[in-house]
C-alpha atoms as a PDB file:
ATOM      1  CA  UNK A   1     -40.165  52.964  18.485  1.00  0.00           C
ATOM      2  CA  UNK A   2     -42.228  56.117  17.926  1.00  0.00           C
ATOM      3  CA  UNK A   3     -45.160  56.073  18.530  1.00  0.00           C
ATOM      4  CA  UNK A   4     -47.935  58.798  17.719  1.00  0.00           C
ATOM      5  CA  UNK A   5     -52.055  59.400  17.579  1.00  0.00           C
ATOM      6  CA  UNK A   6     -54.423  59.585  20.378  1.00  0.00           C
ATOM      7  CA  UNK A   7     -51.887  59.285  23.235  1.00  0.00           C
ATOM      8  CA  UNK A   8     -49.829  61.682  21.943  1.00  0.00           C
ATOM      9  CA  UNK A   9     -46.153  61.188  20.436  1.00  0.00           C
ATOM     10  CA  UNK A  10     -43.531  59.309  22.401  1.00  0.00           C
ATOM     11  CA  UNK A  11     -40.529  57.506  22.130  1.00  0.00           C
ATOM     12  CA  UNK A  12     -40.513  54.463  23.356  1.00  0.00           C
ATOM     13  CA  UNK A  13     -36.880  52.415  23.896  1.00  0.00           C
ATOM     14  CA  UNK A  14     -37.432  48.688  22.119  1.00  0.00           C
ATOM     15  CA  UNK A  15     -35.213  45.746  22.852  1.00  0.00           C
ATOM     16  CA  UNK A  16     -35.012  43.715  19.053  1.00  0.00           C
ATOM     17  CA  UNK A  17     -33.855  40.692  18.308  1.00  0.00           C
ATOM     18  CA  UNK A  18     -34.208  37.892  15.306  1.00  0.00           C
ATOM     19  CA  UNK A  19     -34.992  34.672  16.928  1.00  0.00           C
ATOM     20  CA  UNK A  20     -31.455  33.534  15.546  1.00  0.00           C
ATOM     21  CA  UNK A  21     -30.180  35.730  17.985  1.00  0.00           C
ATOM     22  CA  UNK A  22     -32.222  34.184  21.422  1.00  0.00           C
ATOM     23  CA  UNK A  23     -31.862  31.508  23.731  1.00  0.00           C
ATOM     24  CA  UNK A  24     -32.730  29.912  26.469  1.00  0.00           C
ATOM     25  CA  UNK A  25     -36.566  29.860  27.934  1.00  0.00           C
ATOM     26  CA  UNK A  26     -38.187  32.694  26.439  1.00  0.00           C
ATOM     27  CA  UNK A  27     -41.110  32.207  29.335  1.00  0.00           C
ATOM     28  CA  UNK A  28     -43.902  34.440  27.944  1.00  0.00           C
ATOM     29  CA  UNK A  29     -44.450  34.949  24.740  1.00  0.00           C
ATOM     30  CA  UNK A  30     -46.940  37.571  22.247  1.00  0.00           C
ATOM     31  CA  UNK A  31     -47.665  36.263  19.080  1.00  0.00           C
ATOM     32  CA  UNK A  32     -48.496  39.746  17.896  1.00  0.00           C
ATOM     33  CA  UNK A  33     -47.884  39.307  14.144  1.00  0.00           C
ATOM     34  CA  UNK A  34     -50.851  39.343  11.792  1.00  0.00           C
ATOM     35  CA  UNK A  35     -53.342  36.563  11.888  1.00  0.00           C
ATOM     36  CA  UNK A  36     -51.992  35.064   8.531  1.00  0.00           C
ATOM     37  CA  UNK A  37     -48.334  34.973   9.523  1.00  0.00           C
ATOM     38  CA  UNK A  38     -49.131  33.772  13.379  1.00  0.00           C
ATOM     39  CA  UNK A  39     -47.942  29.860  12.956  1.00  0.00           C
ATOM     40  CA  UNK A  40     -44.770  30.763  11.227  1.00  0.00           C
ATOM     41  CA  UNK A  41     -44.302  33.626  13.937  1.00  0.00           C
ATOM     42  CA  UNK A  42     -44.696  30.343  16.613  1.00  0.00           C
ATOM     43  CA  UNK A  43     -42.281  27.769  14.521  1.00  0.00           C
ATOM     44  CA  UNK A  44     -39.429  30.272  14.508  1.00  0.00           C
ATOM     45  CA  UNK A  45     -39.256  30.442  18.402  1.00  0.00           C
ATOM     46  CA  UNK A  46     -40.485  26.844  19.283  1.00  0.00           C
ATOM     47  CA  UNK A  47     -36.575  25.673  20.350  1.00  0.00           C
ATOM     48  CA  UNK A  48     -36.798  28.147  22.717  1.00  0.00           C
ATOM     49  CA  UNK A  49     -40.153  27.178  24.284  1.00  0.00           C
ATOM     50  CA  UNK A  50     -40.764  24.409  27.001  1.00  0.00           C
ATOM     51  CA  UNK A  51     -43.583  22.838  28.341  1.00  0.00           C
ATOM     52  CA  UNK A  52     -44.279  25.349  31.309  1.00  0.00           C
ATOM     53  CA  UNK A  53     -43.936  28.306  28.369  1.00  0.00           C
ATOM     54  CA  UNK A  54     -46.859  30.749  27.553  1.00  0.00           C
ATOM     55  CA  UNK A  55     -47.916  31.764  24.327  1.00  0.00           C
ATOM     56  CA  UNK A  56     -50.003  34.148  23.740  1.00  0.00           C
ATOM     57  CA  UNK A  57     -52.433  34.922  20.126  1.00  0.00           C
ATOM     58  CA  UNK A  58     -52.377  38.606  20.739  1.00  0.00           C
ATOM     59  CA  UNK A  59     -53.965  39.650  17.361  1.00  0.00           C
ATOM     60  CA  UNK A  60     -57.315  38.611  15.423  1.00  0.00           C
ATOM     61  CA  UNK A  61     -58.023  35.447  13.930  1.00  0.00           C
ATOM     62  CA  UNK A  62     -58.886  31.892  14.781  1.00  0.00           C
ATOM     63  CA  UNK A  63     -54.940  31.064  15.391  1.00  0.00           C
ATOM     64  CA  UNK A  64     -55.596  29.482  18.980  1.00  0.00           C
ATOM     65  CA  UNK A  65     -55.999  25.800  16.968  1.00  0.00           C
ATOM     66  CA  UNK A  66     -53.370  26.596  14.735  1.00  0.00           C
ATOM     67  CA  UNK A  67     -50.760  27.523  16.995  1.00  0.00           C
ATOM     68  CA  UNK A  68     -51.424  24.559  19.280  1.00  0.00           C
ATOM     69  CA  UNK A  69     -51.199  21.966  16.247  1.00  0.00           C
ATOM     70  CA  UNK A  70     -47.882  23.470  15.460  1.00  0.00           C
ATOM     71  CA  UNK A  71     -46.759  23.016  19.283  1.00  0.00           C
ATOM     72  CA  UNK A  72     -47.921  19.449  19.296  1.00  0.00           C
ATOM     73  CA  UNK A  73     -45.950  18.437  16.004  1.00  0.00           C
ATOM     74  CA  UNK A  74     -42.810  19.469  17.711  1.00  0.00           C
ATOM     75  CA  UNK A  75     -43.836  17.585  20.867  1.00  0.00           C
ATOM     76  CA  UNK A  76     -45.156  20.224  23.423  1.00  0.00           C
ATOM     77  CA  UNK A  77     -48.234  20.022  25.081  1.00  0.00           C
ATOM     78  CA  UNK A  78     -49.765  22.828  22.852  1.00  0.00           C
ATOM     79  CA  UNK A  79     -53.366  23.107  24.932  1.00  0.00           C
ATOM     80  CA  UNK A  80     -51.583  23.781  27.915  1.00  0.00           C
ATOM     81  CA  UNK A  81     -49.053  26.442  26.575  1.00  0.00           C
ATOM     82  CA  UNK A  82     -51.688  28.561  24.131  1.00  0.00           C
ATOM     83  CA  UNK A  83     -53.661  31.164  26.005  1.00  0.00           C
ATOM     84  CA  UNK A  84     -56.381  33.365  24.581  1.00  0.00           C
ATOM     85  CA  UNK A  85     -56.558  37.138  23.518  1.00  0.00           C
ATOM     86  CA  UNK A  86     -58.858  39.779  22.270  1.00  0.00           C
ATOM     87  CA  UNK A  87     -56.771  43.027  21.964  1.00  0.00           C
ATOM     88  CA  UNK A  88     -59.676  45.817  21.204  1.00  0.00           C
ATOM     89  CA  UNK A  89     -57.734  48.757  21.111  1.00  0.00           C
ATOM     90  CA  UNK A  90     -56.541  50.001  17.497  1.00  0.00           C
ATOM     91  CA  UNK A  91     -53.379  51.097  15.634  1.00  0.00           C
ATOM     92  CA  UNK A  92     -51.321  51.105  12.781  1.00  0.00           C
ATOM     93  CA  UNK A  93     -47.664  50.069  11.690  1.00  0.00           C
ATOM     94  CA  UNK A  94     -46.953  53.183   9.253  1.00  0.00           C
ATOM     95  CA  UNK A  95     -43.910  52.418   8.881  1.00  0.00           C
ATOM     96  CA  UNK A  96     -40.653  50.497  10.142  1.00  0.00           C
ATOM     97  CA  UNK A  97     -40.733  51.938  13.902  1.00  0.00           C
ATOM     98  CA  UNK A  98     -43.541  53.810  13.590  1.00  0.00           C
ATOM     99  CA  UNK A  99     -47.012  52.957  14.874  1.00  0.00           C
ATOM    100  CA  UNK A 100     -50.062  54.613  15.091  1.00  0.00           C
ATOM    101  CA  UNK A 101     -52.195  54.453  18.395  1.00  0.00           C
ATOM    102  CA  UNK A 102     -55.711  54.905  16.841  1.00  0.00           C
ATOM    103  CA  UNK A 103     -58.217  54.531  19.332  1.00  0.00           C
ATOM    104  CA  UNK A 104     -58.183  53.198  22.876  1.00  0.00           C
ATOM    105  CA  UNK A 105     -59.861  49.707  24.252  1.00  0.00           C
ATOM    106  CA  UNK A 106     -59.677  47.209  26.300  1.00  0.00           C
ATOM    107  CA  UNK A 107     -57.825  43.508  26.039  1.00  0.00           C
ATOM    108  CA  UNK A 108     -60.156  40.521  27.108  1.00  0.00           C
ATOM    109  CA  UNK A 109     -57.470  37.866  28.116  1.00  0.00           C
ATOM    110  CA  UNK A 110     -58.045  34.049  29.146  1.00  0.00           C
ATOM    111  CA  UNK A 111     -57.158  30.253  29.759  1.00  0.00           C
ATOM    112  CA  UNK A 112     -58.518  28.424  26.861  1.00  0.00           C
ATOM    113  CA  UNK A 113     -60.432  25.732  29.305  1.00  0.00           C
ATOM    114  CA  UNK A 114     -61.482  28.523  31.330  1.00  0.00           C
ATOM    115  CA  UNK A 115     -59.349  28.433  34.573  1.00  0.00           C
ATOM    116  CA  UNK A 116     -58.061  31.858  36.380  1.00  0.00           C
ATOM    117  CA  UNK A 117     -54.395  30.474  36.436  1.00  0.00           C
ATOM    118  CA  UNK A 118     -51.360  32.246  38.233  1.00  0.00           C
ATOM    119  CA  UNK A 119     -49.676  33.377  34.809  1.00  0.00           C
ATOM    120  CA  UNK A 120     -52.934  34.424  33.834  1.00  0.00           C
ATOM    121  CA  UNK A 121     -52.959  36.659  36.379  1.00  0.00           C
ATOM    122  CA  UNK A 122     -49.284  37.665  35.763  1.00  0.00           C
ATOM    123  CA  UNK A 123     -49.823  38.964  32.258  1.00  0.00           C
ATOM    124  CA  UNK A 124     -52.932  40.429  32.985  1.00  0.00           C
ATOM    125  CA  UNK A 125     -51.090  42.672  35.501  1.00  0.00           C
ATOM    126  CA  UNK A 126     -48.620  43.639  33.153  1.00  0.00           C
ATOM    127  CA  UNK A 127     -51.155  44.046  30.429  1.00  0.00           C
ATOM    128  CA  UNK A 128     -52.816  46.819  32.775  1.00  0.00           C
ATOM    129  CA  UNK A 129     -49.647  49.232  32.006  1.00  0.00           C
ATOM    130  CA  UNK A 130     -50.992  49.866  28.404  1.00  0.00           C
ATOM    131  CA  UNK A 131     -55.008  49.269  28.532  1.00  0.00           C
ATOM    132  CA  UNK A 132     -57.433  47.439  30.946  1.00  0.00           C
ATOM    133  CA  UNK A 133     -57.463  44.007  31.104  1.00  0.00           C
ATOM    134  CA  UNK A 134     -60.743  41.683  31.431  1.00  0.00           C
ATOM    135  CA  UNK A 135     -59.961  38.524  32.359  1.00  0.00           C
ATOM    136  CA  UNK A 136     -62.823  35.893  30.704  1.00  0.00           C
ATOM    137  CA  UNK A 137     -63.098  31.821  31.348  1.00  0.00           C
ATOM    138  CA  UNK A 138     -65.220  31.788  27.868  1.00  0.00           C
ATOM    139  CA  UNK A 139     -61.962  33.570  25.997  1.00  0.00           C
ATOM    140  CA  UNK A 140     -63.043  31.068  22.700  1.00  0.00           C
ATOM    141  CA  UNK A 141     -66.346  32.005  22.373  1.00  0.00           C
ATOM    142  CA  UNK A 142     -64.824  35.899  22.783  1.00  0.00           C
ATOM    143  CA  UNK A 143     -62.712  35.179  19.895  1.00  0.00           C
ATOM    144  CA  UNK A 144     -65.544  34.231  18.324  1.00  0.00           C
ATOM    145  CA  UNK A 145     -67.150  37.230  18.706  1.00  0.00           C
ATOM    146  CA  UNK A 146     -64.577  39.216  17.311  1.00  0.00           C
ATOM    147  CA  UNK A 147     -64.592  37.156  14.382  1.00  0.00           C
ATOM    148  CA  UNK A 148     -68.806  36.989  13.593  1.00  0.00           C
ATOM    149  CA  UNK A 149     -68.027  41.295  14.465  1.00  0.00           C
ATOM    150  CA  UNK A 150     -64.938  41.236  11.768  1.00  0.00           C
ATOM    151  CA  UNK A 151     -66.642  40.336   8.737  1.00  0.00           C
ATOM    152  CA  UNK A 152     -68.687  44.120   8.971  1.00  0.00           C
ATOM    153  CA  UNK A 153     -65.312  45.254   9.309  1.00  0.00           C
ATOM    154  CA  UNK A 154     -64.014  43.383   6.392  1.00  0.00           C
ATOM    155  CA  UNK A 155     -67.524  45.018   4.575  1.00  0.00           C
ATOM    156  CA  UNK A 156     -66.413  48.498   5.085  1.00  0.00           C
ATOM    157  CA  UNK A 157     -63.271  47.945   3.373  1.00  0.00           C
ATOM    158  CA  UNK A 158     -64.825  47.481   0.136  1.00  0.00           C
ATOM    159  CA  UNK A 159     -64.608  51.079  -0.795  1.00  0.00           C
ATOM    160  CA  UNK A 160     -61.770  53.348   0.111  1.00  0.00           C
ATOM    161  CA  UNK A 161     -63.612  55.471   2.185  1.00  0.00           C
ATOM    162  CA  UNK A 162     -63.805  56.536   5.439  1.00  0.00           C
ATOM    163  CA  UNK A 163     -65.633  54.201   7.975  1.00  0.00           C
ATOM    164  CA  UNK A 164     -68.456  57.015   8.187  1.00  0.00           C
ATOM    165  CA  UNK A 165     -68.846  56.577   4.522  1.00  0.00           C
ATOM    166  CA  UNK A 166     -69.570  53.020   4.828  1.00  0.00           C
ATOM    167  CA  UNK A 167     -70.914  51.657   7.942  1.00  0.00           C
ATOM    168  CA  UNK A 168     -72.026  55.740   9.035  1.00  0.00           C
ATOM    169  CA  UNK A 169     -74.336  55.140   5.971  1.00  0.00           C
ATOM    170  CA  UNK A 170     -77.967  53.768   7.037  1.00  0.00           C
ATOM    171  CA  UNK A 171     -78.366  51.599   3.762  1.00  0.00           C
ATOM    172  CA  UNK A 172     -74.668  49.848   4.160  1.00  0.00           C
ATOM    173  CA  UNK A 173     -74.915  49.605   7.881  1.00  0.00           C
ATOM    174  CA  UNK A 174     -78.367  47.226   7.134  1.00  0.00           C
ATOM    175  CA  UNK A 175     -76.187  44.896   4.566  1.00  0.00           C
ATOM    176  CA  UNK A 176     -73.372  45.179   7.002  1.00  0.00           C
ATOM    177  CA  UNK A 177     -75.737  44.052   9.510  1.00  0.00           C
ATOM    178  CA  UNK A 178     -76.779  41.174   7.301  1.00  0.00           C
ATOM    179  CA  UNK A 179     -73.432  39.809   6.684  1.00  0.00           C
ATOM    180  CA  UNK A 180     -72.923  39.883  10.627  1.00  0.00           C
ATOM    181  CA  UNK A 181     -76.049  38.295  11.312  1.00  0.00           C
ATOM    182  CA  UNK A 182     -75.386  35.079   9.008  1.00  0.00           C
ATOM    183  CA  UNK A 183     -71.797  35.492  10.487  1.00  0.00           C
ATOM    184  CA  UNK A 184     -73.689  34.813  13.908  1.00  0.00           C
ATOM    185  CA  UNK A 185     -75.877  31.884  12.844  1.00  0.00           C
ATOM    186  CA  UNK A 186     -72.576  30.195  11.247  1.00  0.00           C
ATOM    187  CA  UNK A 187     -71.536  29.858  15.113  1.00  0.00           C
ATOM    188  CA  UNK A 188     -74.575  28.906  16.697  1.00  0.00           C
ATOM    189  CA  UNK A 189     -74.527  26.312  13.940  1.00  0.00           C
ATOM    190  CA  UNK A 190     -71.188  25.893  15.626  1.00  0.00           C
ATOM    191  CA  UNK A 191     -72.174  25.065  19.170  1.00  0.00           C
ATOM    192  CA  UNK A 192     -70.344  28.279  19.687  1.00  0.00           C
ATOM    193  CA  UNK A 193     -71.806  30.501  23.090  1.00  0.00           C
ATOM    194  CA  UNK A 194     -70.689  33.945  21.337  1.00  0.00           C
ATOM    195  CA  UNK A 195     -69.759  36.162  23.905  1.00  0.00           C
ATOM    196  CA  UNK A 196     -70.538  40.233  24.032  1.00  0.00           C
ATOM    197  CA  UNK A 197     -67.345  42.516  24.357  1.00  0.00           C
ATOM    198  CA  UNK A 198     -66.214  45.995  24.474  1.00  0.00           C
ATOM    199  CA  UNK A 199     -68.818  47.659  21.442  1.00  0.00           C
ATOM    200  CA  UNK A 200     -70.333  44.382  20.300  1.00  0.00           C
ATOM    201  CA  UNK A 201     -73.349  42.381  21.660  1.00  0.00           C
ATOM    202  CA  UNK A 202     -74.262  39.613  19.468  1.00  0.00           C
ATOM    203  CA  UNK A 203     -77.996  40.211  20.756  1.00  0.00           C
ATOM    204  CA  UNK A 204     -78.467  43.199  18.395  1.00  0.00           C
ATOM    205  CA  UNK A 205     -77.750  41.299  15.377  1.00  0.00           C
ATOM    206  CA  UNK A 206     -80.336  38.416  16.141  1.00  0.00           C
ATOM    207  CA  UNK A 207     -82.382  40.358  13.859  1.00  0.00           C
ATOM    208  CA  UNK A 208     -86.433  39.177  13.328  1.00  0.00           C
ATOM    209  CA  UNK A 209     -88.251  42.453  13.482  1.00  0.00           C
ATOM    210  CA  UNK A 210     -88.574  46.440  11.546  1.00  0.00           C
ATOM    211  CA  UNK A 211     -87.700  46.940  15.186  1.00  0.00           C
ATOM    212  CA  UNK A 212     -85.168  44.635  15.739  1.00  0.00           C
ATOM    213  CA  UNK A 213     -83.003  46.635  12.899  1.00  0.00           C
ATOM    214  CA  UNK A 214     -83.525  50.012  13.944  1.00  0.00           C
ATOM    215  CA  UNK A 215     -82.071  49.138  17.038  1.00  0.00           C
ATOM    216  CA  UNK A 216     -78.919  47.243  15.027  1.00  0.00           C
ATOM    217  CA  UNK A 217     -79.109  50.338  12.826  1.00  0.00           C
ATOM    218  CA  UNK A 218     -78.606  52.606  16.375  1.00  0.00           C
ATOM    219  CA  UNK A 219     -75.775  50.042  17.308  1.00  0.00           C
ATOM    220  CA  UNK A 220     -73.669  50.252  14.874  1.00  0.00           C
ATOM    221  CA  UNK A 221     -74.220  53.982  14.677  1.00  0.00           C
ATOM    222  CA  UNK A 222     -73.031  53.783  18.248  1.00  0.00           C
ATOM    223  CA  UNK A 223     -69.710  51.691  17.821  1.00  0.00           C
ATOM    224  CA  UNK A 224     -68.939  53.719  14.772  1.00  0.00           C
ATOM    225  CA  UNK A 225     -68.799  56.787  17.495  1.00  0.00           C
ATOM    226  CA  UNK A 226     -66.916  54.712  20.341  1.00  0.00           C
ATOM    227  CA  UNK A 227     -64.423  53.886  17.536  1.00  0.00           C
ATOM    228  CA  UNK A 228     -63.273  57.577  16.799  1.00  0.00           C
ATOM    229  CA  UNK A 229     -64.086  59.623  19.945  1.00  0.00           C
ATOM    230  CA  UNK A 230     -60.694  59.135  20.745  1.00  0.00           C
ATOM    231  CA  UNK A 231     -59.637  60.090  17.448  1.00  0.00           C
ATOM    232  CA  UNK A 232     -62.289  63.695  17.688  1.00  0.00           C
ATOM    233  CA  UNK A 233     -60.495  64.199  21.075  1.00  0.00           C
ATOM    234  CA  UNK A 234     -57.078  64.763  19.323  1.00  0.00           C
ATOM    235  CA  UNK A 235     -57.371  67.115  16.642  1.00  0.00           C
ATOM    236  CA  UNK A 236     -54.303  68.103  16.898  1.00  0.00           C
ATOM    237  CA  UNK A 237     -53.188  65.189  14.859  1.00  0.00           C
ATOM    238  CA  UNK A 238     -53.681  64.200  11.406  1.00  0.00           C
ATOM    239  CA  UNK A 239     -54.853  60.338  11.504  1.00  0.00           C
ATOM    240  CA  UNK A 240     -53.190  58.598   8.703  1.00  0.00           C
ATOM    241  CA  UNK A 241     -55.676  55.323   9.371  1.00  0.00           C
ATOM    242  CA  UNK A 242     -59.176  56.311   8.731  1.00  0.00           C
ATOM    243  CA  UNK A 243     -60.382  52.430   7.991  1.00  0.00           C
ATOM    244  CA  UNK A 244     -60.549  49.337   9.286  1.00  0.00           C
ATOM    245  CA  UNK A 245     -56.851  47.046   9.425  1.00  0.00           C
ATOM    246  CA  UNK A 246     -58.215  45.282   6.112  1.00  0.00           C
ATOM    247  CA  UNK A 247     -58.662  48.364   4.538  1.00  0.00           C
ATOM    248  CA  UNK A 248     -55.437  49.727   5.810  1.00  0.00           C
ATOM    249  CA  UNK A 249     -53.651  46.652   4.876  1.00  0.00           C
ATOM    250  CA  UNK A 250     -55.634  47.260   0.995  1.00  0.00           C
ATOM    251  CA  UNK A 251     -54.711  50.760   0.597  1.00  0.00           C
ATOM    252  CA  UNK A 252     -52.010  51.831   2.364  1.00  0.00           C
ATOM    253  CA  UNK A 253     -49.287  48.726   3.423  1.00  0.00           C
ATOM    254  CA  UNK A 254     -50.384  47.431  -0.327  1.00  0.00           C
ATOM    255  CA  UNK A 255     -50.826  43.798   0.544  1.00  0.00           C
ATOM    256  CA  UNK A 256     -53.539  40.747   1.382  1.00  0.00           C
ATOM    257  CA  UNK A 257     -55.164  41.213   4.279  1.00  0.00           C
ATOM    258  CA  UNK A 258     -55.757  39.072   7.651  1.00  0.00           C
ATOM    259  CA  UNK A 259     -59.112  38.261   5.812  1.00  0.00           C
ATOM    260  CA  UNK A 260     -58.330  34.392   5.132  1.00  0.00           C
ATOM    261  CA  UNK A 261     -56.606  33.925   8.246  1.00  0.00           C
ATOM    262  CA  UNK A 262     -59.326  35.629  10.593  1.00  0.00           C
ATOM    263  CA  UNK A 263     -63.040  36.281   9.543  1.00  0.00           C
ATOM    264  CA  UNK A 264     -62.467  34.063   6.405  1.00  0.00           C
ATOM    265  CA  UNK A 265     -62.718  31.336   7.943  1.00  0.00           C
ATOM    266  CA  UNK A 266     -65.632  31.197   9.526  1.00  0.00           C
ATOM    267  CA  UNK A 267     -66.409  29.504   5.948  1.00  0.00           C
ATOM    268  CA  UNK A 268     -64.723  26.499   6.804  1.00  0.00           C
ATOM    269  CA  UNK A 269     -66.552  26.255  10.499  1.00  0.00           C
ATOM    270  CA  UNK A 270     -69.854  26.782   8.230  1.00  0.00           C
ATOM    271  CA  UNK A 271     -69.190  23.954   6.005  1.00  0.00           C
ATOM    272  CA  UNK A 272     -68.468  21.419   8.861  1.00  0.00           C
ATOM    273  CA  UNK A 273     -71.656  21.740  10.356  1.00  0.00           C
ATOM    274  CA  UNK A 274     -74.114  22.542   7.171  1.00  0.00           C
ATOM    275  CA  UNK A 275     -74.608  26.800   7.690  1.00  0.00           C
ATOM    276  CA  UNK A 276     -75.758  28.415   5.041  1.00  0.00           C
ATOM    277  CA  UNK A 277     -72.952  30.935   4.250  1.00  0.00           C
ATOM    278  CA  UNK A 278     -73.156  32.106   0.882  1.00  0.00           C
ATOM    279  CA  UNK A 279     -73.334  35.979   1.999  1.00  0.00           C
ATOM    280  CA  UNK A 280     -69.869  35.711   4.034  1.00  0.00           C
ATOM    281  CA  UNK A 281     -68.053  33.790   1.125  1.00  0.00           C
ATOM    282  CA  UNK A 282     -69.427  35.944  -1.538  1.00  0.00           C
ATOM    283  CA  UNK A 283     -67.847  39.390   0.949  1.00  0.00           C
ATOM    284  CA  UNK A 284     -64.655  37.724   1.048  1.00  0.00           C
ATOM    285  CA  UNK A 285     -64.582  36.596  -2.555  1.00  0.00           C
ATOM    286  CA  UNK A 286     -64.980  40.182  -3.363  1.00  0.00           C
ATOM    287  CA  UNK A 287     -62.311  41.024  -1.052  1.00  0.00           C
ATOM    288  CA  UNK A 288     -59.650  38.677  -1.744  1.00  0.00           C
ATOM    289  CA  UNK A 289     -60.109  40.154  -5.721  1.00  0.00           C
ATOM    290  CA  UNK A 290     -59.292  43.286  -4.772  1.00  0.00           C
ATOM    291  CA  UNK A 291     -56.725  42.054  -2.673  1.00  0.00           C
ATOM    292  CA  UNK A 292     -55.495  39.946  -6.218  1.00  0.00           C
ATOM    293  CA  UNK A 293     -56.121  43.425  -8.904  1.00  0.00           C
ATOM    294  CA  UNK A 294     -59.163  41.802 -10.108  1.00  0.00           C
ATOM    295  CA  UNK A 295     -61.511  43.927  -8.431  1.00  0.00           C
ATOM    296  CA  UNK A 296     -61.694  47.521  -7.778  1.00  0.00           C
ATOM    297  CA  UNK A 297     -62.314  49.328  -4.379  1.00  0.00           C
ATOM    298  CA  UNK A 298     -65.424  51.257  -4.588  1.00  0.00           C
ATOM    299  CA  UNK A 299     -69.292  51.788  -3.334  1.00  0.00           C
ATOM    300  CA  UNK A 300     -70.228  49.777  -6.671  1.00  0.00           C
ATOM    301  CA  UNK A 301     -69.292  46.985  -4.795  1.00  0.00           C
ATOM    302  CA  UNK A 302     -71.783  47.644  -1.709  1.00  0.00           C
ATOM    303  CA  UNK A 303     -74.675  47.739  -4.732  1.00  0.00           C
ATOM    304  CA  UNK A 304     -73.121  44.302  -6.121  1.00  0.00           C
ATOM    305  CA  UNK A 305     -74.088  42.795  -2.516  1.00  0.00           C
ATOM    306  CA  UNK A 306     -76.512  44.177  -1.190  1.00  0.00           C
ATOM    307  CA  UNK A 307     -78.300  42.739  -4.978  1.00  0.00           C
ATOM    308  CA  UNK A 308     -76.987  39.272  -4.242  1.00  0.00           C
ATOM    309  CA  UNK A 309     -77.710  39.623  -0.718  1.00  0.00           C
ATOM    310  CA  UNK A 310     -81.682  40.702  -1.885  1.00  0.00           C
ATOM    311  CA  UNK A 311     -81.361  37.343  -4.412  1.00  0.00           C
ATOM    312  CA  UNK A 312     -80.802  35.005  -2.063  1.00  0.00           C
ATOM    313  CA  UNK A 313     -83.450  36.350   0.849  1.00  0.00           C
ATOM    314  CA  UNK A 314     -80.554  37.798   3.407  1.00  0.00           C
ATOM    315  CA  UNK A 315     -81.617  41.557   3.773  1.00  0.00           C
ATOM    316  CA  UNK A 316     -82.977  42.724   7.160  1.00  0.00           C
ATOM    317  CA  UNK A 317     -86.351  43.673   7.512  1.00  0.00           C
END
């Protein structure tokens, strides 16, 4: 595997094998596929899982449910075996073999019913050899989180453009805020305790005041710079991923995104318990028909929302 960006390039040795070719108790296991493909990932290994195995959703989405469903069906106690993770550092698969290490961050790691277990532990110390590791007992409302944060991430990649071109600008970063903040209200709608992490407090979105959005404004202004520091720190090398992983995924890999399988469903959790979340499922509408070649990228579609967003009463103040 080679592996290049703001660690420098390096060769790293990798052990591969189709599941066809495993056996026995494969112990530990990352789920590290994207979110969309993370439950067929899981079904191709389950003969080789036990009860006392570990698996681990090491990628975005709300797969934790998923992936213990699928466990159950095959008669494994799926609770017990499915443990929680945020990975917050960045890259990119350029190719077969090739990754991109895009910017640096740290993994927030727990039991799903909040315990500090032995193998949690375990991982976390092996975890530590690429990035810290902060253990949390409230891992689902982290995932949450990362999920109310991903649909401004999932905004920016309505234009091909550069992240400072979107979320840099003042006037996208307010309807990106927007989008985040109804995002936020679909999980306290939830019952959800969203947790902060790494760049993201859920505070600074809970947006009332003129005030109250200059200081969401000077957030996101903020996480835009923690984001590609690392990146200004190496310039040396020529970044091939200058977006978000949906826009990536868009642009450059040519395919759907994670956007149904992560952030996309937060529609789902809305309808269950009554939110209001016409300004998330109108984002991803416009999304998945770009994804389908009905839709093209481009700032047009910023103006597009922000005027629904206006229509409907969900622009800051």
């Amino acid at each position: 595997m080679f592996i290049d960006g703001v660690r420098g390039e390096m060769t790293i040795p990798v052990r591969a094998a189709t599941p066809d070719q495993l056996s026995g108790d494969l112990g530990t296991v990352l789920i590290a596929t994207k979110s969309q493909h993370a439950v067929e990932a899981l079904e191709q290994i389950i003969p080789l899982l036990t009860a006392e195995s570990c698996v681990v959703s090491f990628q975005n989405g709300f797969n934790e449910p998923d992936m213990i469903a699928a466990l159950d069906r095959a008669g494994l106690p799926g609770q017990r075996i499915v443990m929680g993770s945020i990975p917050n550092y960045g890259g990119a698969l350029v190719d077969p073999g090739y990754v991109e290490f895009v910017h640096e961050g740290p993994i927030q790691l727990g039991e799903l019913d909040g315990t500090t277990s032995p193998r949690l532990s375990e991982l976390a110390g092996a975890l530590e050899a690429l990035t810290q590791v902060q253990l949390s007992d409230k891992i689902w409302g982290q995932i949450w989180a990362k999920e109310v944060y991903a649909s401004q991430v999932v905004f920016s990649a309505l234009a091909d453009a550069p992240i400072k071109e979107t979320l840099g600008v003042e006037r996208y970063a307010r309807l990106a805020g927007a989008v985040v903040k109804e995002a936020l209200e679909i999980a306290d709608a939830s019952g959800i305790e969203v947790q902060a992490f790494d760049f993201f407090d859920p505070a600074n979105y809970r947006v009332k005041t003129a005030e109250d959005t200059r200081k969401l404004l000077a957030n996101i202004e903020h996480a835009i710079w923690l984001l590609k520091k690392d990146q200004e720190n190496k310039p040396s090398h020529s970044f091939k991923k200058k977006g978000s992983g949906i826009w990536w995924d868009i642009v450059y890999r040519k395919r759907p995104s994670e956007t149904r399988s992560s952030s996309g469903k937060l529609l789902a959790y809305g309808e269950a318990v009554g939110a209001d979340t016409r300004l998330n499922a109108r984002l991803f509408e416009m999304i998945y028909e770009i994804e389908d070649g009905r839709r093209p990228l481009g700032f047009a579609n910023f103006d597009e929302l922000e005027a629904y967003a206006a229509s409907i009463g969900k622009t800051l103040p």
